[in-house]
Every structure is written in structure tokens, then in C-alpha cells.
Protein backbone atom coordinates (compact mmCIF):
# COMPACT_ATOMS: atom_id res chain seq x y z
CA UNK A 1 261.47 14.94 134.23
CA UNK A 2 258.84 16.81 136.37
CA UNK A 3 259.93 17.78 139.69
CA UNK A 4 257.09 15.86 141.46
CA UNK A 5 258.48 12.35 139.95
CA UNK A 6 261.92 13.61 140.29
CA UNK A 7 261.20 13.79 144.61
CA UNK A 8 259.06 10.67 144.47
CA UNK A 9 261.88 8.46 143.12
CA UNK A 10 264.77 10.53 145.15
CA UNK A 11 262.63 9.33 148.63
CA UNK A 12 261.89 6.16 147.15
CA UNK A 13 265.65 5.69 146.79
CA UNK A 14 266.38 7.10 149.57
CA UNK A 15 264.04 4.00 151.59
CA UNK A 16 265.62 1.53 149.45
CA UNK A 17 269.30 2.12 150.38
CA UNK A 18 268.17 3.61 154.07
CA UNK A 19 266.80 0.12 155.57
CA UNK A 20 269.82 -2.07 155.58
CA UNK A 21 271.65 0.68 156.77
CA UNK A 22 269.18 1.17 159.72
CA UNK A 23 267.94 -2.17 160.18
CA UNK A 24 271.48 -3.86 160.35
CA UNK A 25 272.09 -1.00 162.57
CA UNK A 26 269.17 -2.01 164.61
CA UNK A 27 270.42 -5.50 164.66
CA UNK A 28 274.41 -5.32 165.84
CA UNK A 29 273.49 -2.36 168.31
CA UNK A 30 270.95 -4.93 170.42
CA UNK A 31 267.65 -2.09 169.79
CA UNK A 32 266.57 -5.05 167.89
CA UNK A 33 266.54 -7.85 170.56
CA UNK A 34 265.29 -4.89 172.90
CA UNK A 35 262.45 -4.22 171.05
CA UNK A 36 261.07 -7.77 170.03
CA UNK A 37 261.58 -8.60 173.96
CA UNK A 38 259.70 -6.00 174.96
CA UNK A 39 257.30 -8.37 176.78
CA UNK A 40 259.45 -11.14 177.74
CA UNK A 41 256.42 -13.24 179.69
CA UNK A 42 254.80 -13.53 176.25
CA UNK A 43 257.58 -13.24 173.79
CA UNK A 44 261.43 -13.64 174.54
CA UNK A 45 263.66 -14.22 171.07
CA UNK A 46 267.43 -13.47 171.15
CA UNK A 47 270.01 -14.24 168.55
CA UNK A 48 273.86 -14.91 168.10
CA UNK A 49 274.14 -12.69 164.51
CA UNK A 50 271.85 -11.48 162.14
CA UNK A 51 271.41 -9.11 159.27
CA UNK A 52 269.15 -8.01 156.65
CA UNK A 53 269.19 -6.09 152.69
CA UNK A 54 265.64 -6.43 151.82
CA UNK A 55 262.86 -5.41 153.88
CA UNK A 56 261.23 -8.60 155.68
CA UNK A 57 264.08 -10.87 154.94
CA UNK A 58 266.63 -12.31 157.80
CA UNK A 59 269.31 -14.36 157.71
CA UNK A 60 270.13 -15.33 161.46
CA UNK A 61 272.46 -17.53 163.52
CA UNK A 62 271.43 -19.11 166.73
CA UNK A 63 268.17 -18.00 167.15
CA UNK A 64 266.17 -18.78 170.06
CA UNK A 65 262.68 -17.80 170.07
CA UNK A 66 259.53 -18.10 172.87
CA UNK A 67 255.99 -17.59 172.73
CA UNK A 68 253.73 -18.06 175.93
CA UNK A 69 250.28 -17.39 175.77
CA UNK A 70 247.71 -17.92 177.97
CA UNK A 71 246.63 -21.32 175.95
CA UNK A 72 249.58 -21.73 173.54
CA UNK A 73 253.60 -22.53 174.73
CA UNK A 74 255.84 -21.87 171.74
CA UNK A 75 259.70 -22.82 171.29
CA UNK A 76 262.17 -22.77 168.54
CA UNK A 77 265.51 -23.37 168.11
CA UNK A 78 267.55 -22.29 164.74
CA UNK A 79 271.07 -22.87 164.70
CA UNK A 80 270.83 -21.33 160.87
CA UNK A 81 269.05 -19.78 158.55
CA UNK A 82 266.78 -17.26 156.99
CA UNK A 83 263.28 -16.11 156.59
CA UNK A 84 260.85 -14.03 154.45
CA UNK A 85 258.46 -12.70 156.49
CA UNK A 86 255.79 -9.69 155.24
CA UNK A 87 256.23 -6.73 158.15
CA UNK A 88 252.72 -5.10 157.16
CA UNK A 89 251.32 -8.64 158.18
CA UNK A 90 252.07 -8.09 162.11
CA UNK A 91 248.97 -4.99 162.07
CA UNK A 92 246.39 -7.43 161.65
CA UNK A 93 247.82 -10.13 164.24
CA UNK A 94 249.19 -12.65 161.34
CA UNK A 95 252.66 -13.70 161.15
CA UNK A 96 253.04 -14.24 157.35
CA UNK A 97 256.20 -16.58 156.43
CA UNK A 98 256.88 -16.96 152.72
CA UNK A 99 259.70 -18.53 152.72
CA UNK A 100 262.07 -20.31 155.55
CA UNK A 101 265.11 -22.26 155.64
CA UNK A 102 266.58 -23.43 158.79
CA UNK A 103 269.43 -26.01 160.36
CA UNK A 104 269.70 -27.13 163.20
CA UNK A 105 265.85 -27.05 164.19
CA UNK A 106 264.47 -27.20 167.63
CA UNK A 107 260.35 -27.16 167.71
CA UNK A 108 258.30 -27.21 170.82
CA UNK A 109 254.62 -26.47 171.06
CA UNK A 110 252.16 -27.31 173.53
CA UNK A 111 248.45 -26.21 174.14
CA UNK A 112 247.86 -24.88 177.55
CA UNK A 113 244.84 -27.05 178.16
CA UNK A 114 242.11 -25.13 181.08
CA UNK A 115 242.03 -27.28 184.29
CA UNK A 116 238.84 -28.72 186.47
CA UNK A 117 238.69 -26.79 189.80
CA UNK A 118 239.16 -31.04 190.96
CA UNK A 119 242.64 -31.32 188.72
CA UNK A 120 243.61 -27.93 189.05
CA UNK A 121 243.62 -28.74 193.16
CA UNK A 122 245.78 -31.85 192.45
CA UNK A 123 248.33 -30.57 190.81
CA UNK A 124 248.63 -26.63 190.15
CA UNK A 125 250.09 -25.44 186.89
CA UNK A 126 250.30 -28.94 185.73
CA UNK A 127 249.65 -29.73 182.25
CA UNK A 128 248.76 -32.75 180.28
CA UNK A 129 251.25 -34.14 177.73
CA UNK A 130 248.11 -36.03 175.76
CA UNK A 131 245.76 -34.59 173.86
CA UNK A 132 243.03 -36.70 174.54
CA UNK A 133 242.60 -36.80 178.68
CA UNK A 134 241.43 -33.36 179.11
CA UNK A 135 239.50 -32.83 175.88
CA UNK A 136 236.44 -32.56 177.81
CA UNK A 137 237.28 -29.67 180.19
CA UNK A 138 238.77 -27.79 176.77
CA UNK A 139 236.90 -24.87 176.03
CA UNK A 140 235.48 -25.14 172.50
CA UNK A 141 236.88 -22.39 169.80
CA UNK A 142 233.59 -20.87 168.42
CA UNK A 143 235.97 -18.49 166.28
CA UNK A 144 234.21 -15.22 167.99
CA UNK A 145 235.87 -12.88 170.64
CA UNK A 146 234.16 -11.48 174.07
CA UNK A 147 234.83 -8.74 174.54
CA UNK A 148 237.91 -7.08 175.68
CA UNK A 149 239.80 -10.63 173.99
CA UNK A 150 241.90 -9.95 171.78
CA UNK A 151 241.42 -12.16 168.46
CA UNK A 152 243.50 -14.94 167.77
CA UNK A 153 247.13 -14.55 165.99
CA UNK A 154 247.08 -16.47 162.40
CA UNK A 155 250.67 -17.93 161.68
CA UNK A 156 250.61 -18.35 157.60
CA UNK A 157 253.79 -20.53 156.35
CA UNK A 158 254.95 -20.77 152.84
CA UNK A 159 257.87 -22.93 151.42
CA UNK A 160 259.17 -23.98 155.29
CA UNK A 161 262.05 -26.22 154.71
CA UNK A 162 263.71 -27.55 157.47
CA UNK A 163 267.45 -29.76 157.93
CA UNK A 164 269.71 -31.10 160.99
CA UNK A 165 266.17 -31.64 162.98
CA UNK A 166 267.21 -32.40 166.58
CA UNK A 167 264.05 -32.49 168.43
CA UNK A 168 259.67 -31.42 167.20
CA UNK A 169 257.32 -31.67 170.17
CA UNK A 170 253.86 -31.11 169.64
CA UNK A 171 251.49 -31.28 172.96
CA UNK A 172 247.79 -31.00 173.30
CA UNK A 173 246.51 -30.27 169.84
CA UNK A 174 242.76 -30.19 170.66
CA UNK A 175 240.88 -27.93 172.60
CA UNK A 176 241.01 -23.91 172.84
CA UNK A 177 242.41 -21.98 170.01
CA UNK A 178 244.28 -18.59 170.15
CA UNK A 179 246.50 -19.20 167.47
CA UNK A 180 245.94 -20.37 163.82
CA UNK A 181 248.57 -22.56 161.59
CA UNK A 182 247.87 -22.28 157.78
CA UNK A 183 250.63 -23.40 154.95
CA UNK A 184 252.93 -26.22 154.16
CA UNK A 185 256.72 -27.19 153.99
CA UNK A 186 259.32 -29.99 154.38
CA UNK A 187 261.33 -31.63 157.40
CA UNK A 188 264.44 -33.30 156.47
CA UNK A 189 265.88 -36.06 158.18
């Protein structure tokens, strides 16, 4: 065997049985739960166990995850389970599921919806829990960015399945857009 093919398939090895060594290593040491909470304000997700074998795939035990953006409130809740997800996906602001099981689900999601200088004087912070009475101050999604915005995050899901549901909240579905939801899957009970 030539010596070039020889090193290629040594490193490849090497990378094969490297990353469940480092990334389980990443996982029980906390760097892990450091790292994805870098920015807590926007993202905050913490876990009771975890580990992974394959690149991309999880398998998790009380998971808590939270998005806040400045439009889009994001909560979940898995008491079990595991994911697929594609890493490379993450450089081009898409959050590519392929597969997900989870028990013991926990969903909350709720538009940020922009307030009247009237409303806004009312009631600071507050948000509306219906869709439909602040449609018209929403700021339409024309699908371009100014700039200095950074474009919107596409979530792509894939064979979602979903058991023991305790609780799915969805708030405020129309109006602006910073966040994209493309797929399918299956809540049981």
C-alpha cells in the first residue's frame, strides 16, 4: 500500500476512534455545558448526563434548553432521549435535526411581537399571548437583511418523534420572522 493512503487512513482512524474519546470527555468534564452557554441571554442549555460515539449524535438525560432572541422565546424540556443533528450545519446558521426521539417533552415558543410606543407605555415588556391582537404593529418578514442584521437561523427537522408530552405552548405565530421551521414528525399522547 502506498505510503500516502497508508497516512490518510491512519488519521482517518485516528478521527474516528478520537471523537468519543474527546467529546464524552467534553461532556462529563462540564467544557461542554460551558461552551454551548457561552451567551446565556440568548442561549442557556444544561443537562443531567449525556454522551456521544458518532459525530452529531446525542443521547441525553434531562435536558433543558433556552433560546431568547430579540423576536423569538424558545423552551424545551427532555427528560430523555437522543438526537442526530449535522455539526457542519451550525456555519451557515441552520440547525439541521435528522432524527429525534424524546420523553418526557416540554415545548414552549412564543414570538416576541414589536410594541406601539401607546402599548409599549401601558405595559413595558408585556407581551401578547394571541396571535391576532397585535398583527398590525408586526413588522412584515420581507426575507432580506439591513445591514449589520444578521440573517435568520433555519431549524430543519427530520423524523421528530415525541412521547410522555407534558406541556406544547405555541404564542404569537404571525408577524416578524428571525427563525425558520422546516420538516415533520409525530407527538404521542
Amino acid at each position: 500500500m502506498p505510503q500516502g493512503i497508508r497516512r490518510t487512513l491512519l488519521i482517518l482512524a485516528i478521527l474516528v476512534f478520537a471523537y468519543p474519546a474527546v467529546g464524552n470527555i467534553l461532556i462529563l468534564t462540564g467544557i461542554a455545558q460551558t461552551l454551548a452557554n457561552l451567551k446565556p441571554e440568548k442561549l442557556a442549555m444544561r443537562w443531567d448526563s449525556a454522551w456521544t460515539l458518532i459525530p452529531g449524535h446525542f443521547t441525553v438525560e434531562g435536558l433543558r434548553f433556552q433560546s431568547t432572541t430579540p423576536r423569538n422565546q424558545f423552551q424545551l424540556v427532555v427528560d430523555s432521549g437522543q438526537v442526530e443533528v449535522s455539526l457542519i450545519g451550525f456555519l451557515s446558521r441552520t440547525v439541521n435535526i435528522t432524527k429525534a426521539t424524546g420523553h418526557g417533552v416540554e415545548v414552549d415558543y412564543a414570538k416576541v411581537l414589536p410594541q406601539s410606543s401607546s402599548a409599549a407605555g401601558q405595559n413595558p415588556g408585556a407581551a401578547s399571548t394571541n396571535g391576532s391582537e397585535n398583527t398590525a404593529s408586526a413588522v412584515p418578514n420581507t426575507g432580506e437583511t439591513t445591514v449589520g442584521t444578521k440573517p435568520p437561523w433555519t431549524i430543519k427537522l427530520a423524523q421528530i418523534k415525541a412521547t410522555g408530552i407534558r406541556k406544547i405552548n405555541i404564542r404569537n405565530l404571525s408577524g416578524v420572522d428571525d427563525m425558520q421551521f422546516l420538516g415533520d414528525g409525530q407527538l404521542d399522547d
